[in-house]
Protein backbone atom coordinates (compact mmCIF):
# COMPACT_ATOMS: atom_id res chain seq x y z
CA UNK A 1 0.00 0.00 0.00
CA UNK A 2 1.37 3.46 -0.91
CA UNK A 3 2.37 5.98 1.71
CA UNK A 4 -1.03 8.23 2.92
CA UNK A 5 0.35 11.69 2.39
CA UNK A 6 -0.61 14.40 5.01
CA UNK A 7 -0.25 18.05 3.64
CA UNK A 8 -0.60 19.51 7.31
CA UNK A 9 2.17 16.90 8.36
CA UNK A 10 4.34 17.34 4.98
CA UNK A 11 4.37 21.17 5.12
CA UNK A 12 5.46 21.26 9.21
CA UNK A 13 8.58 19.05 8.16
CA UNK A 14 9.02 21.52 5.46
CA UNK A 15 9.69 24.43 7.98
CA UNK A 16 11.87 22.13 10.22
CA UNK A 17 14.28 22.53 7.36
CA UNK A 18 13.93 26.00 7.25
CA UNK A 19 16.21 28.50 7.81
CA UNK A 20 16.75 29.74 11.95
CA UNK A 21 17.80 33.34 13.32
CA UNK A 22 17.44 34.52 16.60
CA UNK A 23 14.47 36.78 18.04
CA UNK A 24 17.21 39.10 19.83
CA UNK A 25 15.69 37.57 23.43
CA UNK A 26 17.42 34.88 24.96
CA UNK A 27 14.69 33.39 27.04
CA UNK A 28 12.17 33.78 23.71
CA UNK A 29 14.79 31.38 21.38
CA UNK A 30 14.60 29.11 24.56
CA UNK A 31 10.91 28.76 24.76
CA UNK A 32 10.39 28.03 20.76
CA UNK A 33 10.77 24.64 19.58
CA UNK A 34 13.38 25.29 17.36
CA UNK A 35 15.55 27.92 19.04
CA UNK A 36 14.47 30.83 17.59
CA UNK A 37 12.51 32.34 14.87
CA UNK A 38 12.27 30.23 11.60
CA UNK A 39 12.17 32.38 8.30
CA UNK A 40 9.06 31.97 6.15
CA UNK A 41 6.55 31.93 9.18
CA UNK A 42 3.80 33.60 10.88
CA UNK A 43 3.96 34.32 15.03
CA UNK A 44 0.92 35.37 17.14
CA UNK A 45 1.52 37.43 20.14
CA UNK A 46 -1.62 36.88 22.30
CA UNK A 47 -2.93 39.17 25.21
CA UNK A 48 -5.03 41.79 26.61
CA UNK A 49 -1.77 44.38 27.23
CA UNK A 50 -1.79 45.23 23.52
CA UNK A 51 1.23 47.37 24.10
CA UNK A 52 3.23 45.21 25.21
CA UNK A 53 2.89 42.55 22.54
CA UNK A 54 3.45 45.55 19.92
CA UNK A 55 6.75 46.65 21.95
CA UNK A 56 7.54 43.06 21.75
CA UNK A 57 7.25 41.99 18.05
CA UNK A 58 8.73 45.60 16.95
CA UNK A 59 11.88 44.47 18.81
CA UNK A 60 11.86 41.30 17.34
CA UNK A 61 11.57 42.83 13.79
CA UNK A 62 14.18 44.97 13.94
CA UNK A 63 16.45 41.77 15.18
CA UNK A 64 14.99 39.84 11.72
CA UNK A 65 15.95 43.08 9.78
CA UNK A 66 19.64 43.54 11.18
CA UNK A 67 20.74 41.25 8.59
CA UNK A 68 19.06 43.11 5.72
CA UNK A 69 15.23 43.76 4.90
CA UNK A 70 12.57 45.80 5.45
CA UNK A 71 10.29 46.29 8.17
CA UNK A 72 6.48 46.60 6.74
CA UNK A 73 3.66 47.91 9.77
CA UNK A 74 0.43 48.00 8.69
CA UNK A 75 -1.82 50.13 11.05
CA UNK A 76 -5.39 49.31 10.40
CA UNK A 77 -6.08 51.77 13.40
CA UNK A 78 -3.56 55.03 12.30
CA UNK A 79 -2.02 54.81 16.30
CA UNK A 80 1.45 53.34 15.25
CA UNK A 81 3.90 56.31 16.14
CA UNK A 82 7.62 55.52 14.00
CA UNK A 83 9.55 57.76 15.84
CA UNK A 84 9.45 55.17 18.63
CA UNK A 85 10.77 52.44 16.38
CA UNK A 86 13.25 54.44 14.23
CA UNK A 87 16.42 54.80 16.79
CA UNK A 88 16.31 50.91 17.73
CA UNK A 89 17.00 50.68 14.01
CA UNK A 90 19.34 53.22 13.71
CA UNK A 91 20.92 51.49 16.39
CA UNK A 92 21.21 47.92 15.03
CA UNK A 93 21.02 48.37 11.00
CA UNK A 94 22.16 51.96 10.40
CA UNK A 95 23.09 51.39 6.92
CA UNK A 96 20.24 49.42 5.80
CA UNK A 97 17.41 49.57 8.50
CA UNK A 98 13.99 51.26 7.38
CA UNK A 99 10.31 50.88 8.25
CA UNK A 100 7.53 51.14 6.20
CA UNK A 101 3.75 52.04 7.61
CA UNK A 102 0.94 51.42 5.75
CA UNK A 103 -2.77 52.30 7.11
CA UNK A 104 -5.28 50.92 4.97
CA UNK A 105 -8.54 52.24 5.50
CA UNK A 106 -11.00 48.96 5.40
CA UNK A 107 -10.79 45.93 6.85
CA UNK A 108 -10.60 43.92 3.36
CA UNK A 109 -7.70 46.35 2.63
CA UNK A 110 -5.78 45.56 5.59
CA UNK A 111 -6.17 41.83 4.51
CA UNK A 112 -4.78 42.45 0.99
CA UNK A 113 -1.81 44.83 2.35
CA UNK A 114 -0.49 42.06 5.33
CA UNK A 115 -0.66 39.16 2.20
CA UNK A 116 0.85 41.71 -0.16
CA UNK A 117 3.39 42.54 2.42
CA UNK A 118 4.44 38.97 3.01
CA UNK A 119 4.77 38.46 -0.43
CA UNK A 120 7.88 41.04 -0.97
CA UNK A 121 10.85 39.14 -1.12
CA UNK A 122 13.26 41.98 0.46
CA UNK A 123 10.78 42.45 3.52
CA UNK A 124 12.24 40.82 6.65
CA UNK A 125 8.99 41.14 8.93
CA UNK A 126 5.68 42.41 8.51
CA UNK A 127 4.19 43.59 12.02
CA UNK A 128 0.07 43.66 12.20
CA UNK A 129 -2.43 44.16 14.64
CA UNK A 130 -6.04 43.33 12.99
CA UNK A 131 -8.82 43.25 14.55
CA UNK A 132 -10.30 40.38 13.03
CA UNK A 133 -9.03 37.46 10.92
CA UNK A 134 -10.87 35.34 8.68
CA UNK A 135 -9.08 31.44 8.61
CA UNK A 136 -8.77 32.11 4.88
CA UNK A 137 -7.15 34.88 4.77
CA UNK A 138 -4.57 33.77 7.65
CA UNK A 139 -4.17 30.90 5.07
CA UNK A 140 -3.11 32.76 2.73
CA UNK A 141 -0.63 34.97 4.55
CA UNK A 142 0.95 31.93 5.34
CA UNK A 143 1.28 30.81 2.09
CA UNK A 144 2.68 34.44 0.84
CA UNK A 145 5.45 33.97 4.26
CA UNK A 146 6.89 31.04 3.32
CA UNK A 147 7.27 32.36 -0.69
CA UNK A 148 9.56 35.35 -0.01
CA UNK A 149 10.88 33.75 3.82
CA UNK A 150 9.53 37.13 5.50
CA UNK A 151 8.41 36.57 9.33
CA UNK A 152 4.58 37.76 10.13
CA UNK A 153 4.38 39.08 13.39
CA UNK A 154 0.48 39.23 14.30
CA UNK A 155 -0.36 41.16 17.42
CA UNK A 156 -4.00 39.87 19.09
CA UNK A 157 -6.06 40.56 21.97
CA UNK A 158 -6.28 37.00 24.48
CA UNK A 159 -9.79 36.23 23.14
CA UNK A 160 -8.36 35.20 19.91
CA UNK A 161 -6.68 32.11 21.26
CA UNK A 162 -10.05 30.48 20.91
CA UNK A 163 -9.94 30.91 17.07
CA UNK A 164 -8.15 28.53 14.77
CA UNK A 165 -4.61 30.32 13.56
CA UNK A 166 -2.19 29.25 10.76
CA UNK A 167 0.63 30.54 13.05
CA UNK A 168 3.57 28.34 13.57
CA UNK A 169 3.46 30.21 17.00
CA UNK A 170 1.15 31.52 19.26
CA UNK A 171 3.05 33.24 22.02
CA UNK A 172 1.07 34.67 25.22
CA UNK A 173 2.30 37.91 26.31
CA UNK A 174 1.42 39.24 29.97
CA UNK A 175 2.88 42.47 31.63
CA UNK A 176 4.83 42.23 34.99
CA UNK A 177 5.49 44.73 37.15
CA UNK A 178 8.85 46.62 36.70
CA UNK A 179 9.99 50.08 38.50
CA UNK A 180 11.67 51.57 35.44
CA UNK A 181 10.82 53.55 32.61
CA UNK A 182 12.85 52.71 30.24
CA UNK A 183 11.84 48.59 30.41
CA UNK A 184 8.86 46.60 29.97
CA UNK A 185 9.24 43.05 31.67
CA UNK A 186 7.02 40.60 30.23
CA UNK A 187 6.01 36.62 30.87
CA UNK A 188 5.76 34.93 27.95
CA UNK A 189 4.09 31.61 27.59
CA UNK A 190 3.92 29.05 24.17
CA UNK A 191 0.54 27.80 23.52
CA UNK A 192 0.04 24.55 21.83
CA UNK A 193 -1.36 24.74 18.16
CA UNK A 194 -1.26 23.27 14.95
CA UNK A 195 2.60 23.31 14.51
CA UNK A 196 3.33 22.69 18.17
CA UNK A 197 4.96 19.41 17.82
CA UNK A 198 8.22 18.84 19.56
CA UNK A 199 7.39 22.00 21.74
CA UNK A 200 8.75 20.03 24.59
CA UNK A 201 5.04 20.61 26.28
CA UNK A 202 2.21 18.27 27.64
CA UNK A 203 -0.87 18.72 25.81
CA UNK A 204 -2.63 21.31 26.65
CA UNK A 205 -0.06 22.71 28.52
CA UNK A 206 2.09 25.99 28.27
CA UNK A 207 6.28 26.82 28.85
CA UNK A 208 6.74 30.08 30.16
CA UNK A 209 9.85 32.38 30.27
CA UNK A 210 10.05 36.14 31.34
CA UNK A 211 11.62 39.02 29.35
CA UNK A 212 12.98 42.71 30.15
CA UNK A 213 12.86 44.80 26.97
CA UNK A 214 15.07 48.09 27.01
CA UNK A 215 12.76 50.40 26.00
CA UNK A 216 15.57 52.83 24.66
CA UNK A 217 17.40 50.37 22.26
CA UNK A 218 14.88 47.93 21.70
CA UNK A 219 16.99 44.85 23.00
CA UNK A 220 17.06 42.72 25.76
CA UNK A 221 17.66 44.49 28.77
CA UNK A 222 20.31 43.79 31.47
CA UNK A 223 18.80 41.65 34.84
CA UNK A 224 21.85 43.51 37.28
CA UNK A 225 21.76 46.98 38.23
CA UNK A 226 24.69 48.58 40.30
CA UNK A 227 22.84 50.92 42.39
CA UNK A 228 24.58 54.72 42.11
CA UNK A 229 26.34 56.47 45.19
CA UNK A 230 24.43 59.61 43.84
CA UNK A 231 21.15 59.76 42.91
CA UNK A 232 20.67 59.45 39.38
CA UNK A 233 18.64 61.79 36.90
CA UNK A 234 15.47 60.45 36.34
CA UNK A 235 15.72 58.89 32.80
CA UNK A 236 14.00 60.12 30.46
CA UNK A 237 10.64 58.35 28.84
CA UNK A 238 10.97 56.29 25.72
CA UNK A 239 8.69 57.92 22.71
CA UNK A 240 5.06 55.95 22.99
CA UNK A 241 4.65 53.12 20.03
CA UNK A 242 0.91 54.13 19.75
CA UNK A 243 0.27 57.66 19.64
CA UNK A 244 -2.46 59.35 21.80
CA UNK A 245 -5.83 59.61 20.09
CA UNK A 246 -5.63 63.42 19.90
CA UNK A 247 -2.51 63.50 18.29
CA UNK A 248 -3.74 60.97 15.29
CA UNK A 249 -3.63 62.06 11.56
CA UNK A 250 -6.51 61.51 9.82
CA UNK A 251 -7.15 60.29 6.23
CA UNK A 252 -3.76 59.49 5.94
CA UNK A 253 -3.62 56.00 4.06
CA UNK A 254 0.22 55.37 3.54
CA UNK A 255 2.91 56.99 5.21
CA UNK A 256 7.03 55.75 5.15
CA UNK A 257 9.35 56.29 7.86
């Protein structure tokens, strides 16, 4: 009897043998199966701190664009503020580093500019936050990722983990309380889906690491502090990622940084 062929099954061993870099977290390449972020595949950040899931998968695209590539945002909502995103950059790609932001104005046109994003073959990660996601259209994002080997990185609120995904990933994001600020600390947890295999977790179950992100250079941030034998200057607050509402442009449906 021949072989019964399994496309689910045959496409996961397909991205096995695809290409690894690392997030730019430590403890985040430890909690994914394969050690860090494969090229070619989508990642959902799930949770109700929406912030810090954005803050999160910005820093990881700008570690996926250090080697070359750029960064496509598409802002459904118009609250994505650049200048936030454009020194951590600077910082680790100054020759070649740029983001793009895109705010479609309908929800069909976000759809079309994430797949048309992923698509691109010198994008390194697209960064998304819709509000809703049909299965298909998830399909076929996934489909357009592993064409050009960009990395999706899907922000969602916690309800979502109820709804099927195409993600390789799905990454829970939770704040934890920090007294700095210039850092966002973070838990992470992996949640078993589709392409969970090999995770290392029970069924059902969840691994969990916890993150600092420096807020100023969009990296990991150091666990040891030295405390000063003068008091320090109160540092001085990162730019927001989302802008206030009152400061939001309007009928603006493309803008580049």
């Amino acid at each position: 009897m021949p072989p019964v062929e399994m496309p689910e099954v045959t496409e996961m061993l397909a991205w096995q043998q695809g290409d690894v870099v690392s997030s730019g977290f430590g403890p985040l390449d430890h909690l994914l199966p394969r050690g860090g972020v494969c090229r070619g595949s989508l990642i959902e950040w799930l949770g109700d701190d929406v912030s810090g899931g954005v803050a999160l998968a910005c820093a990881v695209a700008v570690s996926l664009a250090a080697e070359g590539g750029t960064i496509l945002v598409i802002d459904r909502g118009g609250r994505f503020h650049p200048p936030a995103v454009m020194p951590w950059l600077a910082a680790d790609v100054p020759s070649r580093g740029q983001c793009l932001v895109a705010r479609p104005s309908r929800d069909d046109d976000e759809a079309w500019a994430i797949d048309q994003a992923l698509r691109c073959p010198g994008v390194a990660a697209v960064l998304a936050w819709p509000g809703r996601i049909h299965p298909t259209a998830m399909r076929r994002w996934q489909l357009a990722a592993r064409s050009s080997r960009a990395v999706g990185l899907i922000v969602r609120p916690a309800r979502a983990r109820r709804e099927p995904s195409w993600a390789m990933h799905r990454v829970a994001v939770s704040p934890l309380a920090h007294g700095s600020l210039t850092s966002r600390r973070l838990r992470l947890s992996l949640i078993d889906g589709p392409w969970s295999i090999g995770s290392g977790s029970e069924p059902g179950g969840e691994r969990s690491v916890e993150i600092v992100i420096d807020l100023v250079r969009g990296r990991e941030a150091r666990r040891t502090t030295h405390l000063p034998s003068q008091p320090p200057h109160l540092p001085q607050r990162p730019p927001h990622l989302f802008q206030q509402p009152l400061l939001q442009q309007r009928g603006v449906a493309c803008r580049a940084s």
